[in-house]
C-alpha atoms as a PDB file:
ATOM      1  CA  UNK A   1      -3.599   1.082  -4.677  1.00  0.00           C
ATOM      2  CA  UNK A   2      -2.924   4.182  -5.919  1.00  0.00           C
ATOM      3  CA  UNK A   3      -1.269   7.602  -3.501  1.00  0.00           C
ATOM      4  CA  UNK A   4      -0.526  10.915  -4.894  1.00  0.00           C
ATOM      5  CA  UNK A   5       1.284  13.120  -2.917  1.00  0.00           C
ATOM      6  CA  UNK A   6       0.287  16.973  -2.853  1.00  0.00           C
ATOM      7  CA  UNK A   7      -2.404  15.843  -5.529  1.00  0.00           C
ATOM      8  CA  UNK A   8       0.143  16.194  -8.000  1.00  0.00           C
ATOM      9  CA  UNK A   9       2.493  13.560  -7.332  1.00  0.00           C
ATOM     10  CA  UNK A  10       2.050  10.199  -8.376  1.00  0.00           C
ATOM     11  CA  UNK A  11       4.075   7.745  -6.040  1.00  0.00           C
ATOM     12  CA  UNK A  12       2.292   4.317  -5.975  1.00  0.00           C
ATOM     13  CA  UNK A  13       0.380   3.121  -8.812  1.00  0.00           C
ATOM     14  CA  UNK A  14      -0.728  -0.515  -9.189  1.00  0.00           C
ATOM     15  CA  UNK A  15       0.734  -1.922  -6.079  1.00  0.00           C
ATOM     16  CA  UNK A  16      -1.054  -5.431  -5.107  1.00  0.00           C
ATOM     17  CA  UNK A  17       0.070  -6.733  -2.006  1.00  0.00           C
ATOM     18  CA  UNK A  18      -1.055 -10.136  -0.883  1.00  0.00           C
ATOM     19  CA  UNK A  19       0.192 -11.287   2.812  1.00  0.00           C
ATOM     20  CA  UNK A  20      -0.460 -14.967   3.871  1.00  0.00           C
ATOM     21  CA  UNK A  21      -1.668 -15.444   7.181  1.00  0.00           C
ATOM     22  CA  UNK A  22       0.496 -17.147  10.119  1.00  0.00           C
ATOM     23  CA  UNK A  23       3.895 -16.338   7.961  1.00  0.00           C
ATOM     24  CA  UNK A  24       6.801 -13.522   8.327  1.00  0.00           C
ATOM     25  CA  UNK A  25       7.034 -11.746   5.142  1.00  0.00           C
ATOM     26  CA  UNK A  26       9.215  -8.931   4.036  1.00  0.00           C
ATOM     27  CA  UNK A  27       9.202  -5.776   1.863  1.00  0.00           C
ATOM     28  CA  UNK A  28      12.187  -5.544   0.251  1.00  0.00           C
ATOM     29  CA  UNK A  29      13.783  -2.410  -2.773  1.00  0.00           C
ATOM     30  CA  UNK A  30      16.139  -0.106  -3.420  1.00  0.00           C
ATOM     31  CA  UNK A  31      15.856   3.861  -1.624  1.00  0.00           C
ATOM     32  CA  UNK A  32      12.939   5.338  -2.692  1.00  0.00           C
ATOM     33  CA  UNK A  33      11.161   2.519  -4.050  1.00  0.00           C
ATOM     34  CA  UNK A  34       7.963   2.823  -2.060  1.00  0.00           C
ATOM     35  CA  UNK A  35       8.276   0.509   0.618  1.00  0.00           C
ATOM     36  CA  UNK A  36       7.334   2.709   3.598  1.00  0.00           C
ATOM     37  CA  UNK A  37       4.687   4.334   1.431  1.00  0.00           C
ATOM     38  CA  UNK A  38       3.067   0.986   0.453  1.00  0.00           C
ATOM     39  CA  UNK A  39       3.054   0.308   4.512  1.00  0.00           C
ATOM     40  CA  UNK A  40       1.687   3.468   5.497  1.00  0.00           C
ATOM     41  CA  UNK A  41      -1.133   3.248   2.720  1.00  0.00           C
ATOM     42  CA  UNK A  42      -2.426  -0.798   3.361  1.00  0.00           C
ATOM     43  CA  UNK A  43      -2.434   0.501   7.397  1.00  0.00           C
ATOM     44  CA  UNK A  44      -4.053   3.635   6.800  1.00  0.00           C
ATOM     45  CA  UNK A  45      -1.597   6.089   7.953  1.00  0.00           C
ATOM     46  CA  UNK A  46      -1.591   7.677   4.322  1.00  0.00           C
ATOM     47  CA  UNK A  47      -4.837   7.893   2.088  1.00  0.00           C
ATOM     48  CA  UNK A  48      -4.479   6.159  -1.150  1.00  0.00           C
ATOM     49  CA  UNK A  49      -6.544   7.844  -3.846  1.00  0.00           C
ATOM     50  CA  UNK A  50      -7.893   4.853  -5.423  1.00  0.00           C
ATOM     51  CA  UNK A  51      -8.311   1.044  -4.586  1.00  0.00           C
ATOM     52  CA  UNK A  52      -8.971  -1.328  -1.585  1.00  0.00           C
ATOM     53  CA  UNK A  53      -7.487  -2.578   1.377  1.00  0.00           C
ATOM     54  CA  UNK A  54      -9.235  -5.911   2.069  1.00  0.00           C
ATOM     55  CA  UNK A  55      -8.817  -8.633   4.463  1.00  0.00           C
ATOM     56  CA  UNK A  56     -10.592 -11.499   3.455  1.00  0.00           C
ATOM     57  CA  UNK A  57     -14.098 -10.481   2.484  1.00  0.00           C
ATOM     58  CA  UNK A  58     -13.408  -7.037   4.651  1.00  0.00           C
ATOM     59  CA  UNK A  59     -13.260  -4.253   3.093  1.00  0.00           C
ATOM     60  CA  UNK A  60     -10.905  -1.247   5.088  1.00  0.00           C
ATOM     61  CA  UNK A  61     -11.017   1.068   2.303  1.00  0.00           C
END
């Protein structure tokens, strides 16, 4: 996925994010290394300006 902030910003670019089902898995980085933006883009809380949230053959986005 890809988000730009205030179309000018570009804060997430290339981000693939695979999560296996029935498993705990964690987002870890430093401050400011897009973890709470990569969140808020795969559960639609911020629009990403390009790619695809999918799970399994479902596309969200």
């Amino acid at each position: 996925i890809e988000v730009i902030y205030n179309h000018v910003i570009l804060v997430l670019k290339g981000v693939s994010l695979s999560v296996p089902k029935g498993g705990i898995t964690a987002l870890l980085g430093g401050n400011g290394a897009g973890k709470t933006t990569t969140l808020k883009a795969v559960s639609n809380l911020l629009h990403s300006e390009r790619g695809e949230v999918t799970k399994g053959s479902i596309k969200y986005r």
